[in-house]
Every structure is written in C-alpha cells, then in structure tokens.
PDB file of N, CA and C in Angstrom:
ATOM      1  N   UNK A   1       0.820  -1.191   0.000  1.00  0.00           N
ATOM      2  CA  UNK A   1       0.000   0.000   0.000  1.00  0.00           C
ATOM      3  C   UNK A   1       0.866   1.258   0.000  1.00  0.00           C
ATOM      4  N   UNK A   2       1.886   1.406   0.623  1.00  0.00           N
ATOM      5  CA  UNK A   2       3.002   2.590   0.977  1.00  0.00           C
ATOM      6  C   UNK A   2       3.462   2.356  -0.758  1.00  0.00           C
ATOM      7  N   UNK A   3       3.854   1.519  -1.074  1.00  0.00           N
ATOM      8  CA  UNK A   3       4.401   1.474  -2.168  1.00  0.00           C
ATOM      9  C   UNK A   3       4.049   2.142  -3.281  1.00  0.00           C
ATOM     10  N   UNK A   4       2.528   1.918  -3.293  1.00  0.00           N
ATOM     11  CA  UNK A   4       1.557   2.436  -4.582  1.00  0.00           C
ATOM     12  C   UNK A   4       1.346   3.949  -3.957  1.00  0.00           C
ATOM     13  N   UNK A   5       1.085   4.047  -2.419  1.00  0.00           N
ATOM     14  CA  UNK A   5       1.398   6.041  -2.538  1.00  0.00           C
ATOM     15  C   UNK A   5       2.654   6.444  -3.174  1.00  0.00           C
ATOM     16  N   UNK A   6       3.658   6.216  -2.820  1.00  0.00           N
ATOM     17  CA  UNK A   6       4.830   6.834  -3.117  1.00  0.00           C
ATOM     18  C   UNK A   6       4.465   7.139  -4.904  1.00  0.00           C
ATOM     19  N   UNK A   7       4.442   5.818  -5.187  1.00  0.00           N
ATOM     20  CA  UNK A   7       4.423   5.645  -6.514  1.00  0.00           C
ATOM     21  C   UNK A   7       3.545   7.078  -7.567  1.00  0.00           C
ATOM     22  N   UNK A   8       2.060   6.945  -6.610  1.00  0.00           N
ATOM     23  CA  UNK A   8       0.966   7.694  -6.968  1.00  0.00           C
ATOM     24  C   UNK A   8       1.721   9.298  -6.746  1.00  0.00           C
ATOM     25  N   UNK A   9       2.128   9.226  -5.531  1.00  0.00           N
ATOM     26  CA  UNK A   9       2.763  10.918  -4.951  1.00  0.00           C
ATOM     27  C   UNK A   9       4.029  11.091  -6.225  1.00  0.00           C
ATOM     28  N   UNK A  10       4.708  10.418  -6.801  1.00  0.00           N
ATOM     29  CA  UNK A  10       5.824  10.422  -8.059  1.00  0.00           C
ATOM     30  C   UNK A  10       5.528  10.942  -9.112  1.00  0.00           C
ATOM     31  N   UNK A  11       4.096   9.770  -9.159  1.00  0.00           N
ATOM     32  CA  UNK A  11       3.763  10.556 -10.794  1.00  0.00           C
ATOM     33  C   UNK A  11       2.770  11.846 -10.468  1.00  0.00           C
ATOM     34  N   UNK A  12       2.194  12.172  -9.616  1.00  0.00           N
ATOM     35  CA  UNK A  12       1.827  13.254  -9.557  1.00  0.00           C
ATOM     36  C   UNK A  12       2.879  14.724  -9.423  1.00  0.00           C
ATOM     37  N   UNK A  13       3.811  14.142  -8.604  1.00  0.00           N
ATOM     38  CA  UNK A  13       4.841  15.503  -8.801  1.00  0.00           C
ATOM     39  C   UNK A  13       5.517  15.384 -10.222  1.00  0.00           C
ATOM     40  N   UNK A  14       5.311  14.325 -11.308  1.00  0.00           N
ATOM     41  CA  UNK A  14       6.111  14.533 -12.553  1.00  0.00           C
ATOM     42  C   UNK A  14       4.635  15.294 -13.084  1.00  0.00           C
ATOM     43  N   UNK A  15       3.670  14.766 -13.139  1.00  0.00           N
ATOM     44  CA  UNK A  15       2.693  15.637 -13.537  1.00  0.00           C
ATOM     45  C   UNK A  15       2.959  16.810 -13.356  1.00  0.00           C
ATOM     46  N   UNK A  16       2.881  17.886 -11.930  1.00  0.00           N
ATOM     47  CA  UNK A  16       3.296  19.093 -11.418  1.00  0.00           C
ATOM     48  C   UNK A  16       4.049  19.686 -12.484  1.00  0.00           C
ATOM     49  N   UNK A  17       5.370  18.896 -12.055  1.00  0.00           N
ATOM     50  CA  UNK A  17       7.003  19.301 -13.107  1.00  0.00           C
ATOM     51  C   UNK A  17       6.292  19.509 -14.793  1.00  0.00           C
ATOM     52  N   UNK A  18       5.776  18.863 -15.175  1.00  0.00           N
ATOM     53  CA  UNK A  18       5.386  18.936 -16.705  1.00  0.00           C
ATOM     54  C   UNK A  18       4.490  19.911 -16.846  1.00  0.00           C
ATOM     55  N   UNK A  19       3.881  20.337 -15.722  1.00  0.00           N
ATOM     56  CA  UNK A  19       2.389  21.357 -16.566  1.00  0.00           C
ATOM     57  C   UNK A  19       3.210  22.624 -15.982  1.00  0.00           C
ATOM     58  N   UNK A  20       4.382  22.397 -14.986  1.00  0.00           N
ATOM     59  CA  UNK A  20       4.728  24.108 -14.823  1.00  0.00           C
ATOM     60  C   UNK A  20       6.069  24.210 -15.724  1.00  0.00           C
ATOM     61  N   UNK A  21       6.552  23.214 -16.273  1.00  0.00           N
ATOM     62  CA  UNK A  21       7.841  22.993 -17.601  1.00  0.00           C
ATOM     63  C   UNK A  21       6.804  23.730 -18.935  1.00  0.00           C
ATOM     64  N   UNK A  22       5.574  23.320 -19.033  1.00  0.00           N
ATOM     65  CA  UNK A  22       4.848  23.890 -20.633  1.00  0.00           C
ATOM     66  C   UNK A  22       3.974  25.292 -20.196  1.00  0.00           C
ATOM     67  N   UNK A  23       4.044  25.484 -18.679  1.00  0.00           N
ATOM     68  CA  UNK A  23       3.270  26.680 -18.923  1.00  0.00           C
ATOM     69  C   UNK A  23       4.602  27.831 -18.842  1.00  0.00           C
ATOM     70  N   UNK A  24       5.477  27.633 -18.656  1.00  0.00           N
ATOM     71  CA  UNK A  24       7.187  28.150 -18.476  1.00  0.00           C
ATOM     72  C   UNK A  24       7.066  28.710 -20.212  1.00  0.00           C
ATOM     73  N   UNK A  25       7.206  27.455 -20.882  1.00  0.00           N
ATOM     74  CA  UNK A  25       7.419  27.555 -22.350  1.00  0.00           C
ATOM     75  C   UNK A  25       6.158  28.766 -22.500  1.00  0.00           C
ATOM     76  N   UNK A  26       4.942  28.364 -22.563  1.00  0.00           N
ATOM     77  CA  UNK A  26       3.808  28.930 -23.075  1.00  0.00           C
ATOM     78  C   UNK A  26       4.067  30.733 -23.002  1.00  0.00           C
ATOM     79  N   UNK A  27       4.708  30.916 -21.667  1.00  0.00           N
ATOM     80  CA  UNK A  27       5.124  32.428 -21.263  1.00  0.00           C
ATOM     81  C   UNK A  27       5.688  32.693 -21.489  1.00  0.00           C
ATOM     82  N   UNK A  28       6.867  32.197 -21.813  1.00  0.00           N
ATOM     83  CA  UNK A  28       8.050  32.338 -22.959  1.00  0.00           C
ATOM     84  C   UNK A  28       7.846  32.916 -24.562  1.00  0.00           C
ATOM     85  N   UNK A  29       6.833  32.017 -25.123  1.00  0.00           N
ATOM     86  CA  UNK A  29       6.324  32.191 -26.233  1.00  0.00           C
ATOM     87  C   UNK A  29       5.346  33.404 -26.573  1.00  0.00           C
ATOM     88  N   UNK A  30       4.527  33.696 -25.498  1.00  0.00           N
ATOM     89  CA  UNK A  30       3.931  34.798 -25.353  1.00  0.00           C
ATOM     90  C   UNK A  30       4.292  36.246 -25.056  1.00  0.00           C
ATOM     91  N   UNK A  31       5.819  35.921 -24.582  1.00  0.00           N
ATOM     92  CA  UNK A  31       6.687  37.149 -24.506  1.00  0.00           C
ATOM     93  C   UNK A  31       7.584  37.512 -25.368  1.00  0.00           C
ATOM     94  N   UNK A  32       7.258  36.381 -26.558  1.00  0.00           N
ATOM     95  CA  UNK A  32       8.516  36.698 -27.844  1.00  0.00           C
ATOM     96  C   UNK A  32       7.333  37.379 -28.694  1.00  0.00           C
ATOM     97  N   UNK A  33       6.134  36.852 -28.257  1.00  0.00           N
ATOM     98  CA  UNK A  33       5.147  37.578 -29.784  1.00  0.00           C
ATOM     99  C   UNK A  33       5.340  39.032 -29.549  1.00  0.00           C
ATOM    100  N   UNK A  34       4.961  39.076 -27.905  1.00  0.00           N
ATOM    101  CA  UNK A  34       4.678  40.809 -27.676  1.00  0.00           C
ATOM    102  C   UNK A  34       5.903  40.875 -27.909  1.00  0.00           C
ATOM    103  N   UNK A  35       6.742  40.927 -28.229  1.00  0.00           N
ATOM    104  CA  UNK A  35       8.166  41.959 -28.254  1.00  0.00           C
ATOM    105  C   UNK A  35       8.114  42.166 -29.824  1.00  0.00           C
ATOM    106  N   UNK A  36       7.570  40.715 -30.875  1.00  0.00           N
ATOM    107  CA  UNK A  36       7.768  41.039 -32.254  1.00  0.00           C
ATOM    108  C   UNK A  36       6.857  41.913 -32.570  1.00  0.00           C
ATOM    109  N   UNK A  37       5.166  42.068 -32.205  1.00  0.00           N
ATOM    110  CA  UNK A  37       4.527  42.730 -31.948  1.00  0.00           C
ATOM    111  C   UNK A  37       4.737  44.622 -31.693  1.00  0.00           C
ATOM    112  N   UNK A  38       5.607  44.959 -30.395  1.00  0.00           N
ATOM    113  CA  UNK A  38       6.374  45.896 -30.753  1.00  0.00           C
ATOM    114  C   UNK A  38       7.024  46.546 -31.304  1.00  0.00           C
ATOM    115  N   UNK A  39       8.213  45.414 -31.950  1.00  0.00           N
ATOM    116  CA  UNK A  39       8.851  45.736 -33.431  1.00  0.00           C
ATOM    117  C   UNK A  39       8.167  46.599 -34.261  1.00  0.00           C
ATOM    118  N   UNK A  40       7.118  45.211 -34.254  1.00  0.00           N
ATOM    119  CA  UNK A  40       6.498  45.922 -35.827  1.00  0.00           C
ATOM    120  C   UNK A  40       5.981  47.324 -35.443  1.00  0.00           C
ATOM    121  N   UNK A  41       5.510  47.596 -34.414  1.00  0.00           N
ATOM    122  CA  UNK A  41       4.154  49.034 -33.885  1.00  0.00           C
ATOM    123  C   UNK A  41       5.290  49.796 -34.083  1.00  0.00           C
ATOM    124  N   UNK A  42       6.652  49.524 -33.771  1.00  0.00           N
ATOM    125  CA  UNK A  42       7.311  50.925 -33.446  1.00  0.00           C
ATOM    126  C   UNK A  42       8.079  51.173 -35.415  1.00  0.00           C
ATOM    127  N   UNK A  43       8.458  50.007 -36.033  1.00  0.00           N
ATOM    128  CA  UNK A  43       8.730  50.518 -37.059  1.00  0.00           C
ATOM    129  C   UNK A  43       7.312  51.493 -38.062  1.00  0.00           C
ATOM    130  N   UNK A  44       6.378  50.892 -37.620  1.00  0.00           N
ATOM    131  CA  UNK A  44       5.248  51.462 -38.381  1.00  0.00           C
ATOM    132  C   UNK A  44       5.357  52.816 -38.058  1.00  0.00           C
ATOM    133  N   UNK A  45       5.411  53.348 -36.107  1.00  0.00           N
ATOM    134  CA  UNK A  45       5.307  54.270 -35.990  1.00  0.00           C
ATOM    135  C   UNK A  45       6.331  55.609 -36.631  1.00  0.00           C
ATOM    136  N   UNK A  46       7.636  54.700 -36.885  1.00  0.00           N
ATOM    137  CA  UNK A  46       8.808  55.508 -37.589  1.00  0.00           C
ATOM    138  C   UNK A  46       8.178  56.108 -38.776  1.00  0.00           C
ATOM    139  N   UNK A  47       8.440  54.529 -39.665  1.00  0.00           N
ATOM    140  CA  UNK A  47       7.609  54.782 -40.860  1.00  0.00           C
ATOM    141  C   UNK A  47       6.507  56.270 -40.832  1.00  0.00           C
ATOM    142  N   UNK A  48       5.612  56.271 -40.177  1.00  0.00           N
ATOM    143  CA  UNK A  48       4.789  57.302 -40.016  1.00  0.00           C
ATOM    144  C   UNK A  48       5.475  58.775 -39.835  1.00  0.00           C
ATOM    145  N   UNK A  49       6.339  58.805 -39.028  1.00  0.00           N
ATOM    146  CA  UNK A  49       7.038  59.516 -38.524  1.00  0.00           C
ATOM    147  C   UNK A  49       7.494  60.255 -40.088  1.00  0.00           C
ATOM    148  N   UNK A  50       8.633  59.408 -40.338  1.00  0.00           N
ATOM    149  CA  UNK A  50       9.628  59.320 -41.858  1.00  0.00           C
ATOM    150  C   UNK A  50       8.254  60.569 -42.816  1.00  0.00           C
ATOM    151  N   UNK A  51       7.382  59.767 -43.211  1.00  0.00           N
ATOM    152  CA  UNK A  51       6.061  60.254 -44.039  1.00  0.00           C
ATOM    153  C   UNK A  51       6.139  61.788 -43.854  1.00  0.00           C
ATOM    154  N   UNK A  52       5.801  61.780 -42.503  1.00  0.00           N
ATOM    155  CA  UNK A  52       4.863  63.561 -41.991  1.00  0.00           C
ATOM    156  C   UNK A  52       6.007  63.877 -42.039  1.00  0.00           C
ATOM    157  N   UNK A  53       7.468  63.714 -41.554  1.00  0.00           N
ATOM    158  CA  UNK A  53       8.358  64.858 -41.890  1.00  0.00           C
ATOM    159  C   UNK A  53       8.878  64.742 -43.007  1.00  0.00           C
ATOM    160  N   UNK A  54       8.468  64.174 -44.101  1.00  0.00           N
ATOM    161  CA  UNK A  54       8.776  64.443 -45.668  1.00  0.00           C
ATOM    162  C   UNK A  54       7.473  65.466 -46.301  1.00  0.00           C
ATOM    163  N   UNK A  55       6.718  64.842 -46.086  1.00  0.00           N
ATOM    164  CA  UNK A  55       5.177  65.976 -46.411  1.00  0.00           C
ATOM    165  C   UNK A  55       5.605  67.601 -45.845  1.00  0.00           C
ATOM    166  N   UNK A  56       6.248  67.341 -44.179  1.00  0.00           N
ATOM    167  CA  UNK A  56       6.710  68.621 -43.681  1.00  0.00           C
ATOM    168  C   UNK A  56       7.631  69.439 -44.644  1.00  0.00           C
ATOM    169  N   UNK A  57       8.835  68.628 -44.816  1.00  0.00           N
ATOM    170  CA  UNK A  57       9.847  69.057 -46.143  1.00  0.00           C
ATOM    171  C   UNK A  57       9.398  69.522 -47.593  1.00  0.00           C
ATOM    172  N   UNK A  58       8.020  69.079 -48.254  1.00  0.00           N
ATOM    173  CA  UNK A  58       7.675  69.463 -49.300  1.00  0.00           C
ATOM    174  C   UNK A  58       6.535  70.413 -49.053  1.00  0.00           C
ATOM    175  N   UNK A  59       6.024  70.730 -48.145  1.00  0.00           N
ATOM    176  CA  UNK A  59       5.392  71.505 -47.796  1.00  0.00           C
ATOM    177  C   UNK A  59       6.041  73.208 -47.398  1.00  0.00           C
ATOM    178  N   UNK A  60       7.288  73.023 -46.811  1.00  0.00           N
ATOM    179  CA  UNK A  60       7.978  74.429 -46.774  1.00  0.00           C
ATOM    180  C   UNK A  60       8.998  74.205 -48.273  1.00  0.00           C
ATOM    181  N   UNK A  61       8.908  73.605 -48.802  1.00  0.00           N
ATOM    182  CA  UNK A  61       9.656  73.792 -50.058  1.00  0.00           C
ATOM    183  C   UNK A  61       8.618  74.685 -50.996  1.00  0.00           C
ATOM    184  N   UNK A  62       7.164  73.985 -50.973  1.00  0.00           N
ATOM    185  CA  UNK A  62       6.704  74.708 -51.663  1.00  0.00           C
ATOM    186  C   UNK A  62       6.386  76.525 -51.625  1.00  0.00           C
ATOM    187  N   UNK A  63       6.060  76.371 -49.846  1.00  0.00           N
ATOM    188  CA  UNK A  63       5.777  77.657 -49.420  1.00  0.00           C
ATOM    189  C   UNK A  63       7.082  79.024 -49.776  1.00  0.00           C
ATOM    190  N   UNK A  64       8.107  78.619 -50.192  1.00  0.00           N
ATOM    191  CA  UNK A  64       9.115  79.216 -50.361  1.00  0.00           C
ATOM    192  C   UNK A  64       9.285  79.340 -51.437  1.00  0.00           C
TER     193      UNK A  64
END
C-alpha cells in the first residue's frame, strides 16, 4: 500500500514538473510575440514619422 502512494505521490509531482515545464514555455512564447509585436508598432510608428516629416519638407519647399 506505501508502495503504490509513493508511486501515486511520483507521478503526480512529474505531472506538477510537466504542466509548470509547458506553462514556463507557453510564457516564454507569449513574450517573444509581444516583443515582435512591438517591433512591428514601433517601425510602423517611424515609418509614419519618416512620411509627416517628408510631407513637412515638401510643404515648406513649396511655401518658399
């Protein structure tokens, strides 16, 4: 009977070990999207940036 707890208490702590080993990964993975995620928002926001101060540049070109 001791035998089959231990046994039972084993595979339940490998259970434990495995669901906090894939939820480790899972947060991992979810912290690489948001960062690529960022990437992209902040090149867009350049990009945007780049735009309005070229419009700015042809805009006092013309005024002159």
């Amino acid at each position: 009977m001791n035998i089959h707890r231990n046994r039972s208490n084993d595979m339940s702590l490998m259970n434990e070990d495995l669901a906090r080993a894939q939820m480790s990964m899972r947060l991992g993975e979810a912290q690489q999207l948001r960062r690529g995620h960022q990437m992209v928002r902040a090149a867009r926001l350049s990009r945007k940036a780049e735009q309005a101060a070229q419009r700015a540049r042809l805009a006092l070109a013309r005024a002159l």
